[in-house]
PDB file of N, CA and C in Angstrom:
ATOM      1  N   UNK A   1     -15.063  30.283  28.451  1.00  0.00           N
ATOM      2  CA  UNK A   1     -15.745  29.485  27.449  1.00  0.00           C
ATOM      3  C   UNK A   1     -16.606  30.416  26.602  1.00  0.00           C
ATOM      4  N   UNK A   2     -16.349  30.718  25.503  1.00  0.00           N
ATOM      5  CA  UNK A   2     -17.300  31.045  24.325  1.00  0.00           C
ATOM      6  C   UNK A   2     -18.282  30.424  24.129  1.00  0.00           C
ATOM      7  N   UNK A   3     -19.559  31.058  24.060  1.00  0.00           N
ATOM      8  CA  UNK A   3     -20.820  30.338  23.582  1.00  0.00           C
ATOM      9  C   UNK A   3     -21.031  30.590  21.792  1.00  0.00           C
ATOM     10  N   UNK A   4     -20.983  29.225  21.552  1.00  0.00           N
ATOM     11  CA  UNK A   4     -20.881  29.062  20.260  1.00  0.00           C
ATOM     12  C   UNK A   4     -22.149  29.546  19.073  1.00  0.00           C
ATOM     13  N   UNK A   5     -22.683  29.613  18.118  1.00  0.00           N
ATOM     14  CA  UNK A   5     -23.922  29.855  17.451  1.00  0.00           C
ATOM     15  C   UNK A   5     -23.902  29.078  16.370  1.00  0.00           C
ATOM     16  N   UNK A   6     -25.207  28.161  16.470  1.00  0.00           N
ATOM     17  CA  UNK A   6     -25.329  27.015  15.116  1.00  0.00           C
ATOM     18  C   UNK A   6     -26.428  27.674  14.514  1.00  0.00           C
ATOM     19  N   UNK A   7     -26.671  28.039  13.143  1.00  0.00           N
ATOM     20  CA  UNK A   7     -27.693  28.246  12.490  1.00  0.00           C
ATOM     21  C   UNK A   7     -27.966  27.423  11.412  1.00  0.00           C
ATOM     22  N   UNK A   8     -29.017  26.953  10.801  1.00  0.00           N
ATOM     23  CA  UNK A   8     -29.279  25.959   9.914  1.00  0.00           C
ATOM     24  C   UNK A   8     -30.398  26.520   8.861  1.00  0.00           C
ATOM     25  N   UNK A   9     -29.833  26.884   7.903  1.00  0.00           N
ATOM     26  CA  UNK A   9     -30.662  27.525   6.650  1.00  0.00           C
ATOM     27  C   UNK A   9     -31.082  26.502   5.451  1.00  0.00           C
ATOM     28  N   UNK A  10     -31.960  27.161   5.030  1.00  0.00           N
ATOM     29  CA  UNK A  10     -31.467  26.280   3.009  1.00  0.00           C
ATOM     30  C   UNK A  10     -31.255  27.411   2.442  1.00  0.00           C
ATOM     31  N   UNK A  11     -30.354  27.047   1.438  1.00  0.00           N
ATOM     32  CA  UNK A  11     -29.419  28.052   0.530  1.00  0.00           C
ATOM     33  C   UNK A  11     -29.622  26.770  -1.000  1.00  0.00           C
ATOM     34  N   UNK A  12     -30.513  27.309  -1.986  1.00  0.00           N
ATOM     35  CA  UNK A  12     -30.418  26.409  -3.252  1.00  0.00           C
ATOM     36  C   UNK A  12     -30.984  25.198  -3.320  1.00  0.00           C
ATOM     37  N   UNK A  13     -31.665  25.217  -2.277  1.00  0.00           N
ATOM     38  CA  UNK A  13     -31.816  23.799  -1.564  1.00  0.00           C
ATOM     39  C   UNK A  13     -30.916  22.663  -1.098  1.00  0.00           C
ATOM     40  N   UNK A  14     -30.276  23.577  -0.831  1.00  0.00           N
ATOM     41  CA  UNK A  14     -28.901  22.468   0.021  1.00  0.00           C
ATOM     42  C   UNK A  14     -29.090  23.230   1.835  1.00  0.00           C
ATOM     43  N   UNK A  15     -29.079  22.196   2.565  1.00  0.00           N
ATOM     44  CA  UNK A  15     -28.823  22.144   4.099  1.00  0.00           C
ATOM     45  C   UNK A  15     -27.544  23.206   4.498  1.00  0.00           C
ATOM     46  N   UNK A  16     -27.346  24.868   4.688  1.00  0.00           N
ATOM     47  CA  UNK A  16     -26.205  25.170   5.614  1.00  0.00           C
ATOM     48  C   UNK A  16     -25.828  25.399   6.450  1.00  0.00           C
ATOM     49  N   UNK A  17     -25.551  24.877   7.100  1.00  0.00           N
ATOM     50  CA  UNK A  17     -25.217  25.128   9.355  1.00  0.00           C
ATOM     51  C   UNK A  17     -23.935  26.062   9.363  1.00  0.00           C
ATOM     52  N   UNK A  18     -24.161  27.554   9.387  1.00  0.00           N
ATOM     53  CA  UNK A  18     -23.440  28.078  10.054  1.00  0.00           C
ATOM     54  C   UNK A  18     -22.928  27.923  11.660  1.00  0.00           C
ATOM     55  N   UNK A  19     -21.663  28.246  11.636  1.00  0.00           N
ATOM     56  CA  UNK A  19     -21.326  28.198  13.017  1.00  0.00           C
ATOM     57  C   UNK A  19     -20.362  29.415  13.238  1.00  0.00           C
ATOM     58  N   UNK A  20     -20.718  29.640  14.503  1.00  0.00           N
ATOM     59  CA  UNK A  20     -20.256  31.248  14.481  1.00  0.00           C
ATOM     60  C   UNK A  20     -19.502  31.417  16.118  1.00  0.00           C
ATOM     61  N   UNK A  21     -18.240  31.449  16.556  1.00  0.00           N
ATOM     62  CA  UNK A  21     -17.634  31.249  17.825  1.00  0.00           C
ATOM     63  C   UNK A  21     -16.657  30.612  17.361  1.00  0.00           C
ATOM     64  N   UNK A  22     -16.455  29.734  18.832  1.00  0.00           N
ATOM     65  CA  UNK A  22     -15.271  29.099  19.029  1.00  0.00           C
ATOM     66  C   UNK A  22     -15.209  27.390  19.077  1.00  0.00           C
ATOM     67  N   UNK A  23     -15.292  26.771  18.033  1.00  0.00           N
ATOM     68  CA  UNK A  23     -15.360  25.461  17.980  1.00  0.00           C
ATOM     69  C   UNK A  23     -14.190  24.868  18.792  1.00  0.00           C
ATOM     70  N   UNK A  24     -14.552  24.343  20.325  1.00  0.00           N
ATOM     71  CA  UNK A  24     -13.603  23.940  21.329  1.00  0.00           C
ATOM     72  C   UNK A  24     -14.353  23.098  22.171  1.00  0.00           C
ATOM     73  N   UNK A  25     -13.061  21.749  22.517  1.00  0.00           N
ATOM     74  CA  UNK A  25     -13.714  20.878  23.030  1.00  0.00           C
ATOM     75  C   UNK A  25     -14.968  21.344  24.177  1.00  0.00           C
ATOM     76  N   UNK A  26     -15.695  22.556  24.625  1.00  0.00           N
ATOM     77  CA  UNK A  26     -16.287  23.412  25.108  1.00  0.00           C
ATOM     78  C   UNK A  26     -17.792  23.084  24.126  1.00  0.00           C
ATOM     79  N   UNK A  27     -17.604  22.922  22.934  1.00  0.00           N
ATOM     80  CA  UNK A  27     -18.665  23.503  22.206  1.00  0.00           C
ATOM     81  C   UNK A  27     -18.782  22.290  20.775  1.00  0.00           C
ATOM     82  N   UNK A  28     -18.345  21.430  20.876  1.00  0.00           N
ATOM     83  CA  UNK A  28     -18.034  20.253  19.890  1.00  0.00           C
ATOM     84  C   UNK A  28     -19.078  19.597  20.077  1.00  0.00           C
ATOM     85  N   UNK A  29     -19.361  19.239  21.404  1.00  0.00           N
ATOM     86  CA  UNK A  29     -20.448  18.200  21.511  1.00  0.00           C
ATOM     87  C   UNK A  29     -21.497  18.579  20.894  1.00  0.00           C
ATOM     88  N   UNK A  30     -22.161  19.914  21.224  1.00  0.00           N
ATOM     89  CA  UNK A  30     -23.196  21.189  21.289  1.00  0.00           C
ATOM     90  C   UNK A  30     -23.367  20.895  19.418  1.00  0.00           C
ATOM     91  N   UNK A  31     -22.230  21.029  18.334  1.00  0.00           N
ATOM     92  CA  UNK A  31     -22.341  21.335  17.127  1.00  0.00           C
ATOM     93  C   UNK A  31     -22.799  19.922  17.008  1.00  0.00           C
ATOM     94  N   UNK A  32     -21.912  18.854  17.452  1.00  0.00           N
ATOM     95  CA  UNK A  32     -22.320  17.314  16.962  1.00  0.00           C
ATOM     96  C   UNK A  32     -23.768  17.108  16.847  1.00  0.00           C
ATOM     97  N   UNK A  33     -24.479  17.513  18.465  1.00  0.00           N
ATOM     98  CA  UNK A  33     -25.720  17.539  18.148  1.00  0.00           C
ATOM     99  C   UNK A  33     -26.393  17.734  17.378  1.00  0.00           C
ATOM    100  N   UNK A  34     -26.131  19.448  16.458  1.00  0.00           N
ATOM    101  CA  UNK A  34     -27.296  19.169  15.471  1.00  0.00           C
ATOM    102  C   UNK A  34     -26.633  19.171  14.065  1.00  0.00           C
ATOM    103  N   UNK A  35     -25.637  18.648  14.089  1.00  0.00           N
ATOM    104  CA  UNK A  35     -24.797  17.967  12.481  1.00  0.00           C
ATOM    105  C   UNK A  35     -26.008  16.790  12.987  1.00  0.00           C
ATOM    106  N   UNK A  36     -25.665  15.818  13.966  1.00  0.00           N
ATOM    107  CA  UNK A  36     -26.445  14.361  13.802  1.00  0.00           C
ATOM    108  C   UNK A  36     -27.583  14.500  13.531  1.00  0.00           C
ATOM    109  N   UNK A  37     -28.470  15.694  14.141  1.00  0.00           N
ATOM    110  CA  UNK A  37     -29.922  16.142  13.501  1.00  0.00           C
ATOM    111  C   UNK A  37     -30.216  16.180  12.289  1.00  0.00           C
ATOM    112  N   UNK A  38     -29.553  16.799  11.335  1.00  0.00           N
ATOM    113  CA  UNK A  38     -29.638  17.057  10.594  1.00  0.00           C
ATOM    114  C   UNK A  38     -29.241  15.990   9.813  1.00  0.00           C
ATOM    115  N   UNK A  39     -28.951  14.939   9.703  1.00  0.00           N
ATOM    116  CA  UNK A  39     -28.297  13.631   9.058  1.00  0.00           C
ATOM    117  C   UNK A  39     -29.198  12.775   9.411  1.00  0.00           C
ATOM    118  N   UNK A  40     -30.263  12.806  11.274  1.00  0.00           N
ATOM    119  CA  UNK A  40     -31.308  11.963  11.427  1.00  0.00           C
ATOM    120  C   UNK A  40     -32.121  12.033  10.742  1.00  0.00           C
ATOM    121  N   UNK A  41     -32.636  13.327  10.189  1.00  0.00           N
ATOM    122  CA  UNK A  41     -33.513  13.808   9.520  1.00  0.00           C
ATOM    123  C   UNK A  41     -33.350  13.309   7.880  1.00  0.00           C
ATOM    124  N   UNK A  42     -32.351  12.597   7.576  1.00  0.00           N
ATOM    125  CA  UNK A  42     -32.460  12.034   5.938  1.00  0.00           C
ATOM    126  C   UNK A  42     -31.351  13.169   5.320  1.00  0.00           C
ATOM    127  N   UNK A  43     -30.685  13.655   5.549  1.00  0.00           N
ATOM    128  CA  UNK A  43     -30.018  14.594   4.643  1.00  0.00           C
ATOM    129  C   UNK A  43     -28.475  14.174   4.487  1.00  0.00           C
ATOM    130  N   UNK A  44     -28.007  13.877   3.769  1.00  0.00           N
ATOM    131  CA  UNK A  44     -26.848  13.145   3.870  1.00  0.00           C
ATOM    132  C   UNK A  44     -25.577  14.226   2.941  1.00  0.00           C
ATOM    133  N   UNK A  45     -26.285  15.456   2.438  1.00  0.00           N
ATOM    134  CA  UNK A  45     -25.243  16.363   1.609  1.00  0.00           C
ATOM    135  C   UNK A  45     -25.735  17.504   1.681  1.00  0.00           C
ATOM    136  N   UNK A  46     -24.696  18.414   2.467  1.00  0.00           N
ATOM    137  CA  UNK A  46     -24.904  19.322   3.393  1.00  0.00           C
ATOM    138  C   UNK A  46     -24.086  20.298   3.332  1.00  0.00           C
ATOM    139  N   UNK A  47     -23.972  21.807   3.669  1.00  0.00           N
ATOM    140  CA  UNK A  47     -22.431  22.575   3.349  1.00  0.00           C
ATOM    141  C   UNK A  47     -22.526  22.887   5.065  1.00  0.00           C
ATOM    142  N   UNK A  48     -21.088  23.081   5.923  1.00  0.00           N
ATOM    143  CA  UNK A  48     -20.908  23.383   7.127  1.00  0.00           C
ATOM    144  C   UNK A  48     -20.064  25.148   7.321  1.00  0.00           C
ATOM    145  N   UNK A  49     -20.435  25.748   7.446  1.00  0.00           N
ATOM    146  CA  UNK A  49     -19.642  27.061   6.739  1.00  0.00           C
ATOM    147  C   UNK A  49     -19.571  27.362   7.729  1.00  0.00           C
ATOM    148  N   UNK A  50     -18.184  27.721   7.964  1.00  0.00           N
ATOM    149  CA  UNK A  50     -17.235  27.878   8.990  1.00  0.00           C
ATOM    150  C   UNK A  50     -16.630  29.564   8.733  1.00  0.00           C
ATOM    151  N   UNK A  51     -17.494  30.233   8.111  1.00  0.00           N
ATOM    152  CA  UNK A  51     -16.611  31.778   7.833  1.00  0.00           C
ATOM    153  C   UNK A  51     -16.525  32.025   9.247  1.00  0.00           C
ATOM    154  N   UNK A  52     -17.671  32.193  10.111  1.00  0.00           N
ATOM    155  CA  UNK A  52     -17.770  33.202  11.817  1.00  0.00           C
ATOM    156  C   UNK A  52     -16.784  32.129  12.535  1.00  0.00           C
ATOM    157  N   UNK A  53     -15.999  30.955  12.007  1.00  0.00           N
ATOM    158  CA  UNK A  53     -15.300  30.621  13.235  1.00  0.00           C
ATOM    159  C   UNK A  53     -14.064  31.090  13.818  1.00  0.00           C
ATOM    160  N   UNK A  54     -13.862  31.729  14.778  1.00  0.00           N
ATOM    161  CA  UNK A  54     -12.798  32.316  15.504  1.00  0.00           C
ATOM    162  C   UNK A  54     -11.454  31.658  15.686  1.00  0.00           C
ATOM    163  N   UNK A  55     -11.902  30.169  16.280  1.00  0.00           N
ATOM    164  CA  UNK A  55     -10.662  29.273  16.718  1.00  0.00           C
ATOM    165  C   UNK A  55     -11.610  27.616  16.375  1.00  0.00           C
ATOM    166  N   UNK A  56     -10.420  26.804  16.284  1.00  0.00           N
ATOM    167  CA  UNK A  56     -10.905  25.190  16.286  1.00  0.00           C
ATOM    168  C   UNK A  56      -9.820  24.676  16.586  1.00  0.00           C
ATOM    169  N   UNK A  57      -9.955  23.868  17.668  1.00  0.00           N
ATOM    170  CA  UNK A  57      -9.345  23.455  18.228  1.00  0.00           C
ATOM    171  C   UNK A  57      -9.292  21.623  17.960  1.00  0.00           C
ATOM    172  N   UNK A  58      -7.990  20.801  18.544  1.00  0.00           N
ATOM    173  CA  UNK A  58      -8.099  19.487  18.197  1.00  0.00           C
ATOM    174  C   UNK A  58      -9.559  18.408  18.161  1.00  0.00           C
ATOM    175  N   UNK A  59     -10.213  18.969  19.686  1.00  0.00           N
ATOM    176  CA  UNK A  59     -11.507  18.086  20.058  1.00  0.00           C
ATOM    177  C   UNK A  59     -12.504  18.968  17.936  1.00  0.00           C
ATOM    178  N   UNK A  60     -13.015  19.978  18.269  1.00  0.00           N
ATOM    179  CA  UNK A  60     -13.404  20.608  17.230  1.00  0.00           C
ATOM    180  C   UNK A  60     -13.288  19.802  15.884  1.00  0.00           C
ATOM    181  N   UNK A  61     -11.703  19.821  15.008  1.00  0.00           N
ATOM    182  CA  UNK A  61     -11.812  18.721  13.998  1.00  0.00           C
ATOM    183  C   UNK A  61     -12.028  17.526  14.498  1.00  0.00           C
ATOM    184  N   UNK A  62     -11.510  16.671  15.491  1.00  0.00           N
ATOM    185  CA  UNK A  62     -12.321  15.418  15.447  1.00  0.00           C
ATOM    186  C   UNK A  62     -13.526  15.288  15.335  1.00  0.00           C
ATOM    187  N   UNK A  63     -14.390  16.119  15.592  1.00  0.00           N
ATOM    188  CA  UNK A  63     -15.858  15.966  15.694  1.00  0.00           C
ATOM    189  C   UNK A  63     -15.749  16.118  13.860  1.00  0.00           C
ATOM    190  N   UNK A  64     -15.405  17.117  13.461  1.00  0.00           N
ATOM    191  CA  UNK A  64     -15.948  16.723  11.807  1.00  0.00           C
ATOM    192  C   UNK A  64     -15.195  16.149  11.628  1.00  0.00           C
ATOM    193  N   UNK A  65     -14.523  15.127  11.800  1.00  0.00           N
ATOM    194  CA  UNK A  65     -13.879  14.190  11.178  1.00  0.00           C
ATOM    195  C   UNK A  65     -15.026  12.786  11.208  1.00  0.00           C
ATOM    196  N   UNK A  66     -15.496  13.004  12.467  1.00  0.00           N
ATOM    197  CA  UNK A  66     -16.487  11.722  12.939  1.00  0.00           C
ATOM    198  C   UNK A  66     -17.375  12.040  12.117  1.00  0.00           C
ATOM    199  N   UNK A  67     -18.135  13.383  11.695  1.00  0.00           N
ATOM    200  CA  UNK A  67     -19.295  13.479  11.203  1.00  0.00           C
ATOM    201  C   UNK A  67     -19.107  13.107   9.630  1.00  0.00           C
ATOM    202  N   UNK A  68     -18.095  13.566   9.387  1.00  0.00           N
ATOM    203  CA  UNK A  68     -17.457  12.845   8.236  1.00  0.00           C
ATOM    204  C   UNK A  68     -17.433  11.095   7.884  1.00  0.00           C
ATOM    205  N   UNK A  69     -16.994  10.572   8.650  1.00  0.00           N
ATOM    206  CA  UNK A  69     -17.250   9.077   8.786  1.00  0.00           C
ATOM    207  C   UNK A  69     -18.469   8.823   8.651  1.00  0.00           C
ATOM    208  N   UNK A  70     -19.445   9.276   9.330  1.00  0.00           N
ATOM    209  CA  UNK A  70     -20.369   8.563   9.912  1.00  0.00           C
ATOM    210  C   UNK A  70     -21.440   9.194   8.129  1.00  0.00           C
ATOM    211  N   UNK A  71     -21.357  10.114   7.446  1.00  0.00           N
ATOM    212  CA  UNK A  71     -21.643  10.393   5.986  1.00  0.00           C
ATOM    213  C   UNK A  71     -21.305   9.652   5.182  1.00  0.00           C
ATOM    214  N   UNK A  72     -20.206   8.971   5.451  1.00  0.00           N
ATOM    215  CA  UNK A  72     -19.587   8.120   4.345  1.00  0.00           C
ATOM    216  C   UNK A  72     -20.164   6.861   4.231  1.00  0.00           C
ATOM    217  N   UNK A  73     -20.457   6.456   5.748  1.00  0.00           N
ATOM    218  CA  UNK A  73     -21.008   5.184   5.536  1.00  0.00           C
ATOM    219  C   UNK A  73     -22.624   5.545   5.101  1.00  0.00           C
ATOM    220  N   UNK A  74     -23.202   6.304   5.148  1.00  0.00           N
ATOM    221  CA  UNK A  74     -24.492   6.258   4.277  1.00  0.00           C
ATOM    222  C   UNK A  74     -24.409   7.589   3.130  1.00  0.00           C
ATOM    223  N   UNK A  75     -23.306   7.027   2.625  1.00  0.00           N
ATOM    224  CA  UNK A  75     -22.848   7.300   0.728  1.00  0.00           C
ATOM    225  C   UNK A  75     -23.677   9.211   1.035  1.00  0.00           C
ATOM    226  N   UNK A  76     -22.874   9.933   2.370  1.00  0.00           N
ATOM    227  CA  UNK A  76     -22.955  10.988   1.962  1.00  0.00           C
ATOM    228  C   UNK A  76     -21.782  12.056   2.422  1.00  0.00           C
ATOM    229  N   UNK A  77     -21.655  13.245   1.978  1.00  0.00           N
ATOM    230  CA  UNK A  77     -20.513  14.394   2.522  1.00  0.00           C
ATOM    231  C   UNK A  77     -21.340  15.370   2.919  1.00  0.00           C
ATOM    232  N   UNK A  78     -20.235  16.024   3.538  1.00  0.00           N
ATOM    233  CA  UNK A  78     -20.252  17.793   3.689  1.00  0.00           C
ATOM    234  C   UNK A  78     -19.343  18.161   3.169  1.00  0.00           C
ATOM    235  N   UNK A  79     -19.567  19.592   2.724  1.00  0.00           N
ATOM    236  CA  UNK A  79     -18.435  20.372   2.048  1.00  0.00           C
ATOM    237  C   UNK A  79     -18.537  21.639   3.125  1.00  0.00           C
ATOM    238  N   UNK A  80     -17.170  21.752   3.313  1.00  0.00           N
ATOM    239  CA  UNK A  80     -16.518  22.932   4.402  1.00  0.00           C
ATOM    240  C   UNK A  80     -16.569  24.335   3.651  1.00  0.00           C
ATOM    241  N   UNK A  81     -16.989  25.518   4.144  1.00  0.00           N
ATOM    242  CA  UNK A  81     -16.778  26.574   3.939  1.00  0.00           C
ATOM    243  C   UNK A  81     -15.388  27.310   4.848  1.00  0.00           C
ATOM    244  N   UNK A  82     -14.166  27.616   4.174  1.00  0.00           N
ATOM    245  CA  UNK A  82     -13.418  27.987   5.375  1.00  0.00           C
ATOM    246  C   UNK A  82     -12.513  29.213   4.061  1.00  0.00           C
ATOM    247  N   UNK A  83     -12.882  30.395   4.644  1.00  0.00           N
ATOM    248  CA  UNK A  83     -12.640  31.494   3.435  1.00  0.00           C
ATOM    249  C   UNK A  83     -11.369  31.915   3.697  1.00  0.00           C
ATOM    250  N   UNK A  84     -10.915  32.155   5.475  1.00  0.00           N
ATOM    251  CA  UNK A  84      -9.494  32.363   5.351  1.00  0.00           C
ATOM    252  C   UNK A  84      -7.961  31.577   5.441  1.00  0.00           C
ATOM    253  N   UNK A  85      -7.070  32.104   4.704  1.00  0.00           N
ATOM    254  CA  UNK A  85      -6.419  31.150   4.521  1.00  0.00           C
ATOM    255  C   UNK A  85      -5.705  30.574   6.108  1.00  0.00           C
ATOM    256  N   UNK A  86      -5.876  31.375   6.870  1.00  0.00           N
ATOM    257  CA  UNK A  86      -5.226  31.374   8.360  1.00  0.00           C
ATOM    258  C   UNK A  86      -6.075  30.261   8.741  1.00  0.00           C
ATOM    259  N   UNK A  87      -7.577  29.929   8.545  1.00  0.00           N
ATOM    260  CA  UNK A  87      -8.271  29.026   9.028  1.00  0.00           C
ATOM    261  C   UNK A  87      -7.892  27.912   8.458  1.00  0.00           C
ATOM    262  N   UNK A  88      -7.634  28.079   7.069  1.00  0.00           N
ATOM    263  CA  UNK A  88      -7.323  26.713   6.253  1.00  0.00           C
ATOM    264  C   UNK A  88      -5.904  26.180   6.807  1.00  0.00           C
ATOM    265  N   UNK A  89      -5.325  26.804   6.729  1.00  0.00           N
ATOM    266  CA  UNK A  89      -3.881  26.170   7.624  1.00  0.00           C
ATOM    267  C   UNK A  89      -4.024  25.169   8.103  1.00  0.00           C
ATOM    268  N   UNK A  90      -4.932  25.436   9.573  1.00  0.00           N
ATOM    269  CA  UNK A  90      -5.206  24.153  10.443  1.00  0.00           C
ATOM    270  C   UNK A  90      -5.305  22.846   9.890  1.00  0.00           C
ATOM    271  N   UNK A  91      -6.181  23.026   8.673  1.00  0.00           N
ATOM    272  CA  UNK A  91      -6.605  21.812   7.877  1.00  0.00           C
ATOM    273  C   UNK A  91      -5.668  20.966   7.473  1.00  0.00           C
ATOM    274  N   UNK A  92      -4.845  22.172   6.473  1.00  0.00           N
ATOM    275  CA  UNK A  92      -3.510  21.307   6.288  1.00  0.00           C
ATOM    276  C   UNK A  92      -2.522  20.992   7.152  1.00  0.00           C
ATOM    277  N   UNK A  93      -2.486  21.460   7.564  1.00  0.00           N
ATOM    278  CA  UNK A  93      -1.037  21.173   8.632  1.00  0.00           C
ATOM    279  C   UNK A  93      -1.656  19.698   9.164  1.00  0.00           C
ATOM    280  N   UNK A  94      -2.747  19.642   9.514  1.00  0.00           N
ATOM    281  CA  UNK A  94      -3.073  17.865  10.269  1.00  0.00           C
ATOM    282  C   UNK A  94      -3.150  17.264   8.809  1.00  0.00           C
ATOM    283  N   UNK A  95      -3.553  16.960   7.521  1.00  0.00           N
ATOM    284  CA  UNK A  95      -3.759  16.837   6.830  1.00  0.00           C
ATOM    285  C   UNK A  95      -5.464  16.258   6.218  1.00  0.00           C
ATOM    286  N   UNK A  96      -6.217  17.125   7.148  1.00  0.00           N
ATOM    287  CA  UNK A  96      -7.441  17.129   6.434  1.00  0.00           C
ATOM    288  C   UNK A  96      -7.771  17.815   5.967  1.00  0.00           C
ATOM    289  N   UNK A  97      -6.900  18.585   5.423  1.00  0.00           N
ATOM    290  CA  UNK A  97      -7.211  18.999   3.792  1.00  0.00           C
ATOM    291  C   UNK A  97      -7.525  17.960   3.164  1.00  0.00           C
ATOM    292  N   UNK A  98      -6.639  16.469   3.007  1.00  0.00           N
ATOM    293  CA  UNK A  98      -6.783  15.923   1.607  1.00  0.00           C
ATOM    294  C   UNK A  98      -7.918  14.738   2.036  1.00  0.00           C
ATOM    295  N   UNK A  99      -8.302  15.098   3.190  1.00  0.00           N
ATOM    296  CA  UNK A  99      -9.736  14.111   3.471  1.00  0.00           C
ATOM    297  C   UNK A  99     -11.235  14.598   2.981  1.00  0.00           C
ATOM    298  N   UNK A 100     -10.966  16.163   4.097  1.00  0.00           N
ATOM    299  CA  UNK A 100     -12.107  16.876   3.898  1.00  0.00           C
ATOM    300  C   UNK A 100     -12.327  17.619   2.626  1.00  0.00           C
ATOM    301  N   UNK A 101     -13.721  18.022   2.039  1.00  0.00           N
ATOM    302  CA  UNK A 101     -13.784  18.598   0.869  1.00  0.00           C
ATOM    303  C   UNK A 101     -14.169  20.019   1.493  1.00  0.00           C
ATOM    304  N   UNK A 102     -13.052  21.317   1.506  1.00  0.00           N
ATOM    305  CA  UNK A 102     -12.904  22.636   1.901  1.00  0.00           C
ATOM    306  C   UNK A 102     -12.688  23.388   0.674  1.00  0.00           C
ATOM    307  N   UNK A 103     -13.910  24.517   0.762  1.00  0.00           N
ATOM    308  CA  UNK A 103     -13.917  25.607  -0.377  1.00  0.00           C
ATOM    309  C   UNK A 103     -13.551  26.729   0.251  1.00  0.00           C
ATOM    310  N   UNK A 104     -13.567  27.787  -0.533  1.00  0.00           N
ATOM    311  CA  UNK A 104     -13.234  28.904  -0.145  1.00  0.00           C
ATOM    312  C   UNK A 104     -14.440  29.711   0.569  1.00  0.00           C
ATOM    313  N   UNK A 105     -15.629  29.451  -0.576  1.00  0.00           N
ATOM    314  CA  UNK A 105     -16.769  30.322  -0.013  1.00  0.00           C
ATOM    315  C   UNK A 105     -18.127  29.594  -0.243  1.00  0.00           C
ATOM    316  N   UNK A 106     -19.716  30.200  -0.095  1.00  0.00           N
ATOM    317  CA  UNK A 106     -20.499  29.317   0.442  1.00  0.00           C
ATOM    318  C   UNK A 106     -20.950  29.416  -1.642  1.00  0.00           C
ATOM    319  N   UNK A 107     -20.615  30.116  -2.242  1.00  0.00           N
ATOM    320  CA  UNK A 107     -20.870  29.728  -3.748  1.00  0.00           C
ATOM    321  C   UNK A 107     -20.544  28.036  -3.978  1.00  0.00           C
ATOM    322  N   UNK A 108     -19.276  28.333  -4.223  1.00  0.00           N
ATOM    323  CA  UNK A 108     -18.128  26.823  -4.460  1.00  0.00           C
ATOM    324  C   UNK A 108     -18.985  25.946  -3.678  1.00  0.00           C
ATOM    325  N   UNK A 109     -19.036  25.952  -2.641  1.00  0.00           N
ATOM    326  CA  UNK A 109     -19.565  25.138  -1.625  1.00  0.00           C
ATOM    327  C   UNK A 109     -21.106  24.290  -2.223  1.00  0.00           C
ATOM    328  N   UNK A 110     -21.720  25.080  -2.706  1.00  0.00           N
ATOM    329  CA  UNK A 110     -23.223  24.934  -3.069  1.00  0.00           C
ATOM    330  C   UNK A 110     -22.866  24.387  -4.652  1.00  0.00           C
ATOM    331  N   UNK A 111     -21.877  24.212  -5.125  1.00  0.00           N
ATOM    332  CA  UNK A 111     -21.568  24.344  -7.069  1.00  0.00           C
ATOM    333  C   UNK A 111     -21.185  23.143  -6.771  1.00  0.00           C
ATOM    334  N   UNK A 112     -20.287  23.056  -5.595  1.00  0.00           N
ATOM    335  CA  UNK A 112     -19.941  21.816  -5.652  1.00  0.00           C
ATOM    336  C   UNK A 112     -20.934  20.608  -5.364  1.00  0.00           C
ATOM    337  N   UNK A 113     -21.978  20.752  -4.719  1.00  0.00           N
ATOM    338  CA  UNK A 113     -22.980  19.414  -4.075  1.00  0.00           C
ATOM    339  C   UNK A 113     -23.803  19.607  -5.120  1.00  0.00           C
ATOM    340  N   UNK A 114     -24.109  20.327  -6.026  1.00  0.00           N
ATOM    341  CA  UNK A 114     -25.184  20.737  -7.220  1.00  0.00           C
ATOM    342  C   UNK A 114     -24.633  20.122  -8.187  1.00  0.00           C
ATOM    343  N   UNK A 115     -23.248  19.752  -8.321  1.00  0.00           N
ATOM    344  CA  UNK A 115     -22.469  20.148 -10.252  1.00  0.00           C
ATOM    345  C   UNK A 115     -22.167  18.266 -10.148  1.00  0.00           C
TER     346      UNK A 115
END
C-alpha cells in the first residue's frame, strides 16, 4: 500500500488539492475526506491536480465521480488537472472524460473556474 499525499493550497484564489501517490481503493477514502472538507467549508469550485498521481484505480474514479455529484447538487465543480496523456486515457476509456472537466495543466485549470 502506498501512502498517498493531499496538499491543499490557494493558487489565484481558487482552492488546489494536490495529490501525490497512488489513488487506490487503499487511499480513496483518505482523499474523500478532505475533498468533503473542503466543500464543508463553503467552497464549491475547486481545481484537484492530479500531476504526482502514479496510478488510479476503479475505487479512485468513483470517489471523484461521487465528489462530482455531490458539487452538482450545490451548483458547484472541480476541474481535473491530469497533464499526461497516459493518465488521461483512463478517463476516456470509462468515459469520464465527457463528464469530468480535465485540463492539461494547473494554468487551464485556474482560466477555466476564473473565465
Amino acid at each position: 500500500m502506498a501512502e498517498i499525499s493531499i496538499e491543499i493550497q490557494t493558487t489565484s484564489d481558487v482552492p488546489v488539492v494536490r495529490i501525490s501517490g497512488e489513488l487506490d481503493i487503499d487511499q480513496a477514502v483518505r482523499v474523500r475526506e478532505q475533498l468533503d472538507k473542503v466543500i464543508d467549508a463553503g467552497t464549491v469550485r475547486f481545481v484537484i491536480d492530479l500531476s504526482d498521481v502514479s496510478y488510479i484505480d476503479s475505487t479512485g474514479l468513483g470517489m471523484l465521480v461521487a465528489v462530482h455529484k455531490r458539487l452538482v447538487t450545490e451548483q458547484g465543480f472541480y476541474v481535473l488537472t491530469v497533464p499526461r496523456a497516459s493518465q488521461r486515457k483512463v478517463f476516456e476509456i470509462t468515459g469520464l472524460s465527457t463528464v469530468l472537466i480535465i485540463v492539461e495543466s494547473l494554468e487551464d485549470a485556474l482560466t477555466h473556474i476564473n473565465g
